[in-house]
C-alpha atoms as a PDB file:
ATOM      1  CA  UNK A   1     -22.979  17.590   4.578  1.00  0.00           C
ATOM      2  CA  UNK A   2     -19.648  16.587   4.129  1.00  0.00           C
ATOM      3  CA  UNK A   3     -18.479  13.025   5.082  1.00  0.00           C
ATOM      4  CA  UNK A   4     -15.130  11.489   5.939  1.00  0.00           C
ATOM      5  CA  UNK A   5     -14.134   8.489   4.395  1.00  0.00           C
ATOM      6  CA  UNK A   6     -11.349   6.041   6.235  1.00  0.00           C
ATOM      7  CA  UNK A   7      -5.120  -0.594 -31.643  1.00  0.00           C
ATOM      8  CA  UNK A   8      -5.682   3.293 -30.549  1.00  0.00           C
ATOM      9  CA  UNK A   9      -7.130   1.326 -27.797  1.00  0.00           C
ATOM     10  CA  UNK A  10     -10.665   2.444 -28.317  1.00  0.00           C
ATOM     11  CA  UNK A  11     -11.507   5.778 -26.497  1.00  0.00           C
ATOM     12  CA  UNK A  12     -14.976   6.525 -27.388  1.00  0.00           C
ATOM     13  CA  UNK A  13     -16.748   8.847 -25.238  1.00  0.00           C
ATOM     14  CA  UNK A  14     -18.494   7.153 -21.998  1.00  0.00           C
ATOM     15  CA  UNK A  15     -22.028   7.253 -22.456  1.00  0.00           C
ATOM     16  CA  UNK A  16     -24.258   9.932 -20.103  1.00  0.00           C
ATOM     17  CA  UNK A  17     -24.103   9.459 -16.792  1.00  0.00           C
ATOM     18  CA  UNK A  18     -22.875  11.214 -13.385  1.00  0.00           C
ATOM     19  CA  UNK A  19     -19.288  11.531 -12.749  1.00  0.00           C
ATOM     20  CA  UNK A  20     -17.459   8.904 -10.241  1.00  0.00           C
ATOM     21  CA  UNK A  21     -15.526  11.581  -8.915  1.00  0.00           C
ATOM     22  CA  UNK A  22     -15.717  15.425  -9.027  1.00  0.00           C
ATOM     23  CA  UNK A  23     -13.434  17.963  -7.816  1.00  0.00           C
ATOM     24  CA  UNK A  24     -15.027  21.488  -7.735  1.00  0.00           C
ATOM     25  CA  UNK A  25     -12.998  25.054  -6.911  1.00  0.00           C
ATOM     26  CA  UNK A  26     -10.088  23.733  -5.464  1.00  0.00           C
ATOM     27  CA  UNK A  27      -7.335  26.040  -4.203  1.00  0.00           C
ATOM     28  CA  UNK A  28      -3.827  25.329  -2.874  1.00  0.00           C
ATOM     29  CA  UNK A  29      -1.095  27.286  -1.463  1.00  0.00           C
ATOM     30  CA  UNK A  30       2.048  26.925  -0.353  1.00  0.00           C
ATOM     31  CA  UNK A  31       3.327  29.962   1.148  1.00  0.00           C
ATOM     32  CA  UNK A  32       3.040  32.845  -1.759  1.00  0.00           C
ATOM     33  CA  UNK A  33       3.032  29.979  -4.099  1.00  0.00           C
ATOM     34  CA  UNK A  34      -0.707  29.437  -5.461  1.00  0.00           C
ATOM     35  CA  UNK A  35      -0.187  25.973  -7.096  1.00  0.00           C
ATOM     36  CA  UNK A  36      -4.049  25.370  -7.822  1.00  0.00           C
ATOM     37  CA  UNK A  37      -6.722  28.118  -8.715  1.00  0.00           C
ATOM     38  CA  UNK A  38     -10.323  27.273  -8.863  1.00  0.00           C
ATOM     39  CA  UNK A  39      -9.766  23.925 -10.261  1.00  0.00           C
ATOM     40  CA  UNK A  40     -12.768  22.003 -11.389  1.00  0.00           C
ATOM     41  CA  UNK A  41     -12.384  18.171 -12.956  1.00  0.00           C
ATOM     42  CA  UNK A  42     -14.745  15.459 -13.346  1.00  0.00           C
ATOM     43  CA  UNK A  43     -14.147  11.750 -13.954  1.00  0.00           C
ATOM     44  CA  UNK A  44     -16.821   9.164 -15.498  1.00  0.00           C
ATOM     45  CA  UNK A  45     -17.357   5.860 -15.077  1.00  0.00           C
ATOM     46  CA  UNK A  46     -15.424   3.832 -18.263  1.00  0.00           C
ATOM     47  CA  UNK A  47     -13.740   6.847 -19.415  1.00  0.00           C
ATOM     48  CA  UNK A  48      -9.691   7.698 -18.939  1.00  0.00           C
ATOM     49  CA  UNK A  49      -9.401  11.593 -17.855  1.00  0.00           C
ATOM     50  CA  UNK A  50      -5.649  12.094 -19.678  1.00  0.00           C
ATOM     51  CA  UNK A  51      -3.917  14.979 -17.261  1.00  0.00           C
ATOM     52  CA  UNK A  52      -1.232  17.131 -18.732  1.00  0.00           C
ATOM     53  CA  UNK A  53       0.832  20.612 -17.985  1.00  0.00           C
ATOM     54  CA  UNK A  54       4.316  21.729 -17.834  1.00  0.00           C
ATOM     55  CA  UNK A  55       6.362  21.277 -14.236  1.00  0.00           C
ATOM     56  CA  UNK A  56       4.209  23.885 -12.014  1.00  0.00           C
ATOM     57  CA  UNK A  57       0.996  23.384 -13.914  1.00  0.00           C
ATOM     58  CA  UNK A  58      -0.634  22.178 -10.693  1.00  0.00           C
ATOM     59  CA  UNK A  59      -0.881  18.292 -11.644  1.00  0.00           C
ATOM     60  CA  UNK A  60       0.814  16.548  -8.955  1.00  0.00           C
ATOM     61  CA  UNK A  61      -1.060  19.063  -6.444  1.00  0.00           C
ATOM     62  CA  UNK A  62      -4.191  18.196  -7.719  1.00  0.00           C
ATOM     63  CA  UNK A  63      -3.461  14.541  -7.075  1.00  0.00           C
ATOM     64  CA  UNK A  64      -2.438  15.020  -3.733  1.00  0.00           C
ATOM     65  CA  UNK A  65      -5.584  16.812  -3.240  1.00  0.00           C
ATOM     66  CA  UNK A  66      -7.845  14.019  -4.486  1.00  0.00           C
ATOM     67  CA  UNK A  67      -5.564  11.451  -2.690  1.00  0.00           C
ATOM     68  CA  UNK A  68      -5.644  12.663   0.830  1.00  0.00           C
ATOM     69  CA  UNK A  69      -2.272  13.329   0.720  1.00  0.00           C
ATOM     70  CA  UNK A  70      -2.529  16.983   1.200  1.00  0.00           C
ATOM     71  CA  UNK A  71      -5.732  19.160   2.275  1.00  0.00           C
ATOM     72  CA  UNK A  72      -6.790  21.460   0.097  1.00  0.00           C
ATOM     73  CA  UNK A  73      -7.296  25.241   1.140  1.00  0.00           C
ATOM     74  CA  UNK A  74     -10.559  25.383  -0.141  1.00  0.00           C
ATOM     75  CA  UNK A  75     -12.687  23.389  -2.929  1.00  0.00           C
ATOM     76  CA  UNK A  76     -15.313  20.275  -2.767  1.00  0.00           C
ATOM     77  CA  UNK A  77     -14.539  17.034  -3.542  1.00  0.00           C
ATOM     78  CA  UNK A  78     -17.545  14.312  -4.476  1.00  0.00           C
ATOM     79  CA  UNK A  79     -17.601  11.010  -4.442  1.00  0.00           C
ATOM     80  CA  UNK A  80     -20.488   9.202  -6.184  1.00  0.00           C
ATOM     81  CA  UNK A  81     -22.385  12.342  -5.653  1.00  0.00           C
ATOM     82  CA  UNK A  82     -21.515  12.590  -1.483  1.00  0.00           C
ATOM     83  CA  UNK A  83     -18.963  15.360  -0.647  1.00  0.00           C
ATOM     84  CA  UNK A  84     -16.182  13.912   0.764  1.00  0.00           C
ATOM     85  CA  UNK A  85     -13.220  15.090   3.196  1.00  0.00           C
ATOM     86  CA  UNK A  86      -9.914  12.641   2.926  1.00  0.00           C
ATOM     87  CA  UNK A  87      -7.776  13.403   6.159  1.00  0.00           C
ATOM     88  CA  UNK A  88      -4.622  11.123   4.863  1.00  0.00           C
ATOM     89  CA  UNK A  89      -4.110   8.786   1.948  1.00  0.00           C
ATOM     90  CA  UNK A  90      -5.495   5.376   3.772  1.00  0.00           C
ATOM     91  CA  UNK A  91      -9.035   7.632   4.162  1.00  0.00           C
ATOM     92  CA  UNK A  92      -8.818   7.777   0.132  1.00  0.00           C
ATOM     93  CA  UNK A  93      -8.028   4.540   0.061  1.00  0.00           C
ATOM     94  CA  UNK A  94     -10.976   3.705   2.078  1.00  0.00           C
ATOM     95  CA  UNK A  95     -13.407   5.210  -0.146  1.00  0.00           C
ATOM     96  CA  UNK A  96     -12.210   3.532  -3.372  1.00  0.00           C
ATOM     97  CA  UNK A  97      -9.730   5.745  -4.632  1.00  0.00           C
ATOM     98  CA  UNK A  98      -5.906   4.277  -5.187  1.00  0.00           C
ATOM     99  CA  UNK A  99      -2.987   6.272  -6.509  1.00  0.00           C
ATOM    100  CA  UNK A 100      -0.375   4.113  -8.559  1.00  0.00           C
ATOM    101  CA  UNK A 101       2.843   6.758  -8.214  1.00  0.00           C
ATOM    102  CA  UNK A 102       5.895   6.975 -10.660  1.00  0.00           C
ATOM    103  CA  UNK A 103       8.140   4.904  -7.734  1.00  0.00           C
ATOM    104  CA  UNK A 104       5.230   2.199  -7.375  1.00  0.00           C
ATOM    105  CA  UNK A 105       6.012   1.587  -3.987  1.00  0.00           C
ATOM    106  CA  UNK A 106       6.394  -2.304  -4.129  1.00  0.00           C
ATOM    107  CA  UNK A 107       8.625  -4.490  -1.415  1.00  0.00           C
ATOM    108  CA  UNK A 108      10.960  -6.039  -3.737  1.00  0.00           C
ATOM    109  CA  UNK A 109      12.216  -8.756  -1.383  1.00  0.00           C
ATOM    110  CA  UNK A 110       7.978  -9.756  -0.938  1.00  0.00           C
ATOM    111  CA  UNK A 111       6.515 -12.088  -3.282  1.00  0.00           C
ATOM    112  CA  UNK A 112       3.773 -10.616  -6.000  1.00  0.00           C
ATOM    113  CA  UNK A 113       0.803 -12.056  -3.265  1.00  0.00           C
ATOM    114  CA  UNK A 114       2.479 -10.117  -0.393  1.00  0.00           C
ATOM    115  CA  UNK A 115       2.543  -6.852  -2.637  1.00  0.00           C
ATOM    116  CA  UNK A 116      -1.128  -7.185  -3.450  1.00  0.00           C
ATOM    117  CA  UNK A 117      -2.039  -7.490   0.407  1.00  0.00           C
ATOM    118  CA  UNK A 118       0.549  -5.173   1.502  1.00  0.00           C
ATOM    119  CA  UNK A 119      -1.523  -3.343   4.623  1.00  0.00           C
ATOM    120  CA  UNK A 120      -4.828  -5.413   3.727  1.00  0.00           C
ATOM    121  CA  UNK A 121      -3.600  -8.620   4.682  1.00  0.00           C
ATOM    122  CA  UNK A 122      -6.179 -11.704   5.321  1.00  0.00           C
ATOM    123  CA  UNK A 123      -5.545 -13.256   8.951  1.00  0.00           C
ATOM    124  CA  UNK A 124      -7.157 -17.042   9.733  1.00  0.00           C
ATOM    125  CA  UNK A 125     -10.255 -17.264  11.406  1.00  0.00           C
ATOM    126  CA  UNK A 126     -10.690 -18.067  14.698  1.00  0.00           C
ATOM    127  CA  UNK A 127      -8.219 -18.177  17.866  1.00  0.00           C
ATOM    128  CA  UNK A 128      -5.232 -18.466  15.593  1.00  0.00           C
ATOM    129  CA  UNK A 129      -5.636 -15.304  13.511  1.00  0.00           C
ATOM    130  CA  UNK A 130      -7.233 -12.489  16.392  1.00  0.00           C
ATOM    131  CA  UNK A 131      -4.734 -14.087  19.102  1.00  0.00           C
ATOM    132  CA  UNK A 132      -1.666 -14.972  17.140  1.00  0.00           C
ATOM    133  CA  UNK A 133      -2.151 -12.762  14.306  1.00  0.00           C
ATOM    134  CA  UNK A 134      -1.547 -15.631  11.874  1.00  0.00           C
ATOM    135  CA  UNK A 135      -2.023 -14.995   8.144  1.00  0.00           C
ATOM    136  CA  UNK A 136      -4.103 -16.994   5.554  1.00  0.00           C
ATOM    137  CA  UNK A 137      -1.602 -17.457   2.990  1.00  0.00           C
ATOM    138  CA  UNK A 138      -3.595 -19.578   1.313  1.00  0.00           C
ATOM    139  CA  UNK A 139      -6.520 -17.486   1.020  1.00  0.00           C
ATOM    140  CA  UNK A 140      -4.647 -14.434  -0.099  1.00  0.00           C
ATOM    141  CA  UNK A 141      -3.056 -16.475  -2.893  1.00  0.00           C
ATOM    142  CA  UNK A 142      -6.181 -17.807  -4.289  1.00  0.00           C
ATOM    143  CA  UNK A 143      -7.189 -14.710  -4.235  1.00  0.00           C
ATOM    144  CA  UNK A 144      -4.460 -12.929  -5.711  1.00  0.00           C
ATOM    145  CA  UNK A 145      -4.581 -15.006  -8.542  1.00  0.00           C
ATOM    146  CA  UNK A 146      -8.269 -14.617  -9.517  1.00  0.00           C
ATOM    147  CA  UNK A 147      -7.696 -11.198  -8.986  1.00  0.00           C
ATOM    148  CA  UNK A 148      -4.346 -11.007 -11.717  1.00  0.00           C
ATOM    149  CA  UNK A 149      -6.591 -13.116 -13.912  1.00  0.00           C
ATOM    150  CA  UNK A 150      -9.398 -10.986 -13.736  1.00  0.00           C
ATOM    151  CA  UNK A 151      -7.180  -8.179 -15.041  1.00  0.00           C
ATOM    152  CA  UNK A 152      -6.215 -10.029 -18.372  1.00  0.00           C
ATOM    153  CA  UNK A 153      -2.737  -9.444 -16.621  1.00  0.00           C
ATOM    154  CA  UNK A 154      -0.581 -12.190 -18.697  1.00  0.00           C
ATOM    155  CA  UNK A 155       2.716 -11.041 -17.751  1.00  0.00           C
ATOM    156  CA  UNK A 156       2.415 -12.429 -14.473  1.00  0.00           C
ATOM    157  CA  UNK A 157       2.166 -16.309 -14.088  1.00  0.00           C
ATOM    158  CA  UNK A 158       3.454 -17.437 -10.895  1.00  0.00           C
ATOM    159  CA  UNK A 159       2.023 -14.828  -7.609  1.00  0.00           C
ATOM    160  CA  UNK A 160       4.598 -16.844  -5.533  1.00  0.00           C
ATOM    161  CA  UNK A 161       7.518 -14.911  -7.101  1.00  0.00           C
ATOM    162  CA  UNK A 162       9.466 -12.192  -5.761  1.00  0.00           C
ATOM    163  CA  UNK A 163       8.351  -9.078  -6.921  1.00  0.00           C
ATOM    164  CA  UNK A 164      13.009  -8.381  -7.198  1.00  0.00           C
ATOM    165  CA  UNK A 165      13.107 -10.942  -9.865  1.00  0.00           C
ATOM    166  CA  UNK A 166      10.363  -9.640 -11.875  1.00  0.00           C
ATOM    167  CA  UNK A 167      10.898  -7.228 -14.884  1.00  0.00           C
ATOM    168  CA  UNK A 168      10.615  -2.984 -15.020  1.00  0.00           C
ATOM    169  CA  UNK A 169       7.254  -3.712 -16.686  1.00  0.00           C
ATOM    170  CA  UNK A 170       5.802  -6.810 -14.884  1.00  0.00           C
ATOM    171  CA  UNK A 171       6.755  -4.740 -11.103  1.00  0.00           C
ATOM    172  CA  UNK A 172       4.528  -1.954 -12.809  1.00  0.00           C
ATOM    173  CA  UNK A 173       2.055  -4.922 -13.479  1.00  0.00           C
ATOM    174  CA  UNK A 174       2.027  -5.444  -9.914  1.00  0.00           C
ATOM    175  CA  UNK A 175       1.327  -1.525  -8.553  1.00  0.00           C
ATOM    176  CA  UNK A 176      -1.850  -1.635 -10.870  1.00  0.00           C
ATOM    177  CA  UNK A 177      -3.032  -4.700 -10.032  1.00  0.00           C
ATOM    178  CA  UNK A 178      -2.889  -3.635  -6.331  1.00  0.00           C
ATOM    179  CA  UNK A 179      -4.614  -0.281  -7.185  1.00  0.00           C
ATOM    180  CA  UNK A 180      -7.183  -1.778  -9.167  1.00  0.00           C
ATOM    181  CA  UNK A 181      -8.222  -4.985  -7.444  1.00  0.00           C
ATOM    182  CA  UNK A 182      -8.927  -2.783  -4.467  1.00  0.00           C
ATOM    183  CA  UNK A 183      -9.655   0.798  -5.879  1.00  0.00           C
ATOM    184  CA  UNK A 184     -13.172   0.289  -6.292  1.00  0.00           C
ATOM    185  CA  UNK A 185     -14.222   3.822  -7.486  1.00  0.00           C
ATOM    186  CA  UNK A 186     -11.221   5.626  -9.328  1.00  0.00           C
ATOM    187  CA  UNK A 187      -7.487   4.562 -10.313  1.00  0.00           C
ATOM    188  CA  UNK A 188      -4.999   7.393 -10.192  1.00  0.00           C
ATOM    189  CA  UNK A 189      -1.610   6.453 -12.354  1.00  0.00           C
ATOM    190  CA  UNK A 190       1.239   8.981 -11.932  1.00  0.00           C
ATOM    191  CA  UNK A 191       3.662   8.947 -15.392  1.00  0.00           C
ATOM    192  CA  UNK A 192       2.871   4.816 -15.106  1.00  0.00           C
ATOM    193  CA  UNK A 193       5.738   3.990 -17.439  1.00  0.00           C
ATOM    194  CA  UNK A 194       8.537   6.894 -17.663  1.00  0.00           C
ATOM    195  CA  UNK A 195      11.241   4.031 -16.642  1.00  0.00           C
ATOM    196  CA  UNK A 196       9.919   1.652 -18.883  1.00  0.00           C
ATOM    197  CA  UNK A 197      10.825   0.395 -22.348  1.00  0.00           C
ATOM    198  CA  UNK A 198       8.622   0.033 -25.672  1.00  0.00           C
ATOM    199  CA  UNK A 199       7.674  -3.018 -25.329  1.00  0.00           C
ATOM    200  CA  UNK A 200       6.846  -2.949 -21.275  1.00  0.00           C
ATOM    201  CA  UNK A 201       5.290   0.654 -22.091  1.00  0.00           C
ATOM    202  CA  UNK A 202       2.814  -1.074 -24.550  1.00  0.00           C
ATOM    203  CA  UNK A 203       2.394  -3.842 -22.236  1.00  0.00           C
ATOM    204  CA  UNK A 204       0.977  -1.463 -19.516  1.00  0.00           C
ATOM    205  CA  UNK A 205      -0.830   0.899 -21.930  1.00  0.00           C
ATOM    206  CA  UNK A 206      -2.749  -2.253 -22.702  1.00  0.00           C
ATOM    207  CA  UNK A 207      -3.838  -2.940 -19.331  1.00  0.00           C
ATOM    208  CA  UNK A 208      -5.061   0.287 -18.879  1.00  0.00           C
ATOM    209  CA  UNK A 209      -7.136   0.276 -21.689  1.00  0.00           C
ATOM    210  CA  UNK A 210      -8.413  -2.893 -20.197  1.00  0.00           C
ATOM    211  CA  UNK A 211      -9.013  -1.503 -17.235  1.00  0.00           C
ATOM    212  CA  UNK A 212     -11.039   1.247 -18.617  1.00  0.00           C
ATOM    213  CA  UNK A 213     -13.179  -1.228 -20.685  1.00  0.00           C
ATOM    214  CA  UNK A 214     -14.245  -2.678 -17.822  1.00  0.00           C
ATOM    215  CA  UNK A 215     -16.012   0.949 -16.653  1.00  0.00           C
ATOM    216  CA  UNK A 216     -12.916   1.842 -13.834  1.00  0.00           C
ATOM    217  CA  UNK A 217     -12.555   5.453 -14.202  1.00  0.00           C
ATOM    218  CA  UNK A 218      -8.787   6.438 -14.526  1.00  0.00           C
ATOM    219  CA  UNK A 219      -7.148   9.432 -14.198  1.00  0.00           C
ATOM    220  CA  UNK A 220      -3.706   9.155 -16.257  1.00  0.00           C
ATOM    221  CA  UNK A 221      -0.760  12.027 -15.908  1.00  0.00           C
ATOM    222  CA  UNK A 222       1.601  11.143 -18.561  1.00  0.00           C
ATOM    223  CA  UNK A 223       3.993  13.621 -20.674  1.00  0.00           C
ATOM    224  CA  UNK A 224       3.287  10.501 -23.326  1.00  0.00           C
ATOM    225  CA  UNK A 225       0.791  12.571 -25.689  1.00  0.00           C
ATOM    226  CA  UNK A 226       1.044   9.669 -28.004  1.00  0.00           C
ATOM    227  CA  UNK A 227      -0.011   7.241 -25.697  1.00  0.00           C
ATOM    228  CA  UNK A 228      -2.583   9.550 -24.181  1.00  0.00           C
ATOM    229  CA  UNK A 229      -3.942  10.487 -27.534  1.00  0.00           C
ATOM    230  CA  UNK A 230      -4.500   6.688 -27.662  1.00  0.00           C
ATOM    231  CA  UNK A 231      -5.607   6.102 -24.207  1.00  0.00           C
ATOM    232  CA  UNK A 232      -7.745   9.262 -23.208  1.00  0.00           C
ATOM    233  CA  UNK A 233     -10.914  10.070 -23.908  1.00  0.00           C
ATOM    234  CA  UNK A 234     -10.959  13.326 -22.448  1.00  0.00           C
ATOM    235  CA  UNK A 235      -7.760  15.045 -21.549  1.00  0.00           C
ATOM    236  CA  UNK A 236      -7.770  18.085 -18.791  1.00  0.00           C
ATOM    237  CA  UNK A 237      -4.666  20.675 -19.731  1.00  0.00           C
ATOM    238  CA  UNK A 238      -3.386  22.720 -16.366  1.00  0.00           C
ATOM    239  CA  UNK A 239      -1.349  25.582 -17.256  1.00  0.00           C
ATOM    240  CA  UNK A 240      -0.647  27.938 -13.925  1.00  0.00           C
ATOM    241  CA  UNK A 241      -2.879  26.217 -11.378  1.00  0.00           C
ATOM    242  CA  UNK A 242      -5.347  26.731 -13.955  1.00  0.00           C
ATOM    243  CA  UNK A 243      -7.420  24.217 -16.257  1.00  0.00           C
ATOM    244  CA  UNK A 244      -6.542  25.820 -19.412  1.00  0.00           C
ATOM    245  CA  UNK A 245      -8.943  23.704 -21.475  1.00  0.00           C
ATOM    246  CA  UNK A 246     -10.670  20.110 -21.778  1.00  0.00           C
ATOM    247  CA  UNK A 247      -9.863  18.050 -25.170  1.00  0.00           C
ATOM    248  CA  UNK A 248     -11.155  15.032 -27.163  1.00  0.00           C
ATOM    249  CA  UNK A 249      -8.486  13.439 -28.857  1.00  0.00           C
ATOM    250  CA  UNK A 250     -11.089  12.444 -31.257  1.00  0.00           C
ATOM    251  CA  UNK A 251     -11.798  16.162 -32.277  1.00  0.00           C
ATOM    252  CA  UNK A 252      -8.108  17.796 -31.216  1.00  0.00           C
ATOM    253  CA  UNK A 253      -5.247  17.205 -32.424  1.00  0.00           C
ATOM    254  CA  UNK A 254      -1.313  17.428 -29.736  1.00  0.00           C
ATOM    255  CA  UNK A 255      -0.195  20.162 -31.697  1.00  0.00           C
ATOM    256  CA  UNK A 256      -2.941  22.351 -30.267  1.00  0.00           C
ATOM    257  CA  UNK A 257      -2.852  20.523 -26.621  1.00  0.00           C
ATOM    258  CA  UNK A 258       0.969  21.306 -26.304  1.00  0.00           C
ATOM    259  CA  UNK A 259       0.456  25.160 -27.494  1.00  0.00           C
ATOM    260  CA  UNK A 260      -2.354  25.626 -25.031  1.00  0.00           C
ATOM    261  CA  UNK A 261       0.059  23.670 -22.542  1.00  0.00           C
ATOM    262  CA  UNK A 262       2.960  26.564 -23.234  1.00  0.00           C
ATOM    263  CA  UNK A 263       0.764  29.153 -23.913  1.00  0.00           C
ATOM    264  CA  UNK A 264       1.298  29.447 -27.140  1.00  0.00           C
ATOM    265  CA  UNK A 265      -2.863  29.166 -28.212  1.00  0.00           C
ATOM    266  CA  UNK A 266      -5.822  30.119 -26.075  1.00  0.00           C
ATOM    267  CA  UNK A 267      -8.031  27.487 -25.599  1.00  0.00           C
ATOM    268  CA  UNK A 268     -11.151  26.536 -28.128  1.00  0.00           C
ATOM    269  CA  UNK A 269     -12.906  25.151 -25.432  1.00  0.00           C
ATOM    270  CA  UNK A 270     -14.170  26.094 -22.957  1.00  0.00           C
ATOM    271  CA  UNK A 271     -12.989  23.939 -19.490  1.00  0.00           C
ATOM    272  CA  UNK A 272     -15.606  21.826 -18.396  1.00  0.00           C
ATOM    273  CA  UNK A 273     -16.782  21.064 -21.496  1.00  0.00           C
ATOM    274  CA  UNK A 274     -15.765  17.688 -23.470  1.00  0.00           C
ATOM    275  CA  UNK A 275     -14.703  19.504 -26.011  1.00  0.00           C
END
């Protein structure tokens, strides 16, 4: 019954175990437009599930499916082996699942403590934080920074800083620390570093690789393949709403992942398979 819930960088395969998250037969249209067609993905824990396809492909969809940001028409979604139903975003969120999108959706003018807490925010106990609504600042900084720390995030230093004075890559910093101090059960990271440079781009490919060394399951659409090839140990290739095919970098090589992108090759293996 279903429930509703409010370097290459090392990419060896995860060992056996049950997926975090599975997404079985999902569908999605909008209007005549079928943008997802029997979709089935699963994501382990410690692993990074690499998500590529042309514009159209069905990625972003997909996403927005898993996310509770849009209902699919039909499919099954499980969560630790319980079928969930997400009816919005902050129901995702709820469960353990947090979406880091391409625009990162910081407050610039809020300092890197406020971004963390943004909507979670830590009142005082007693009369002066369920009458007066008064926040413990204190708390949520102590926090904060055992929580950067605990990410191996060196780029940031001081949490008191305003996330507008802070660099392309350290703001990006930010996003995934809030997603992953507080997405318990699966990261989602939307093209994490398309307006970055080389050196922030490494920077963040290094903290996801952290990330997924520490057994967070992470499910990474980039149009990177070099990166991905790096990052990824499994990587799921859409093509028409469809999953064309499911690759191991380790065995597979971008050449073929682009031309079963385009169209160009039909898949080796079999989706649902790790390759």
């Amino acid at each position: 019954m279903a429930t509703t819930g409010e370097e290459a960088l090392g990419t060896e395969q995860p060992g056996p175990s049950a997926p975090v998250l599975s997404a079985r037969d999902m569908w999605k249209s909008y209007g005549r437009v079928v943008a997802l067609r029997g979709v089935d993905i699963d994501v382990y824990p410690g692993e990074v599930l690499g998500l590529v396809g042309d514009n159209g492909a069905g990625k972003s969809t997909l996403i927005k499916c898993i996310s509770g940001a849009e209902y699919p028409d039909s499919g099954t979604i499980f969560l630790e082996g319980q079928e969930v139903v997400f009816h919005g975003p902050l129901a995702a969120r709820h469960a353990g699942i947090e979406v880091v999108h391409q625009t990162l959706g910081v407050a610039p003018q809020l300092d890197i403590t406020s971004n963390l807490y943004l909507g979670r925010e830590v009142r005082r106990g007693g009369f002066r934080g369920s009458v007066f609504r008064m926040l413990d600042v204190r708390t949520m900084r102590r926090q904060a920074a055992e929580k950067v720390k605990s990410l191996g995030i060196a780029t940031i230093q001081d949490i008191t800083q305003a996330v507008e004075t802070l660099s392309g890559g350290q703001r990006q910093a930010v996003a995934v620390a809030r997603a992953a101090a507080f997405g318990s059960k699966v990261l989602i990271m939307d093209e994490p570093t398309a307006a970055l440079g080389v050196r922030e781009s490494g920077q963040v490919h290094q903290l996801i690789a952290s990330l997924r060394d520490s057994g967070l399951p992470i499910i990474l659409i980039s149009h990177n393949m070099p990166a991905l090839w790096d990052l990824a140990n499994r990587v799921a290739i859409l093509r028409l709403g469809r999953v064309a095919a499911i690759l191991a970098p380790a065995e597979s090589s971008m050449e073929e992942a682009v031309a079963i992108m385009t169209g160009a090759k039909a898949a080796s293996h079999p989706p649902g398979t790790n390759g």
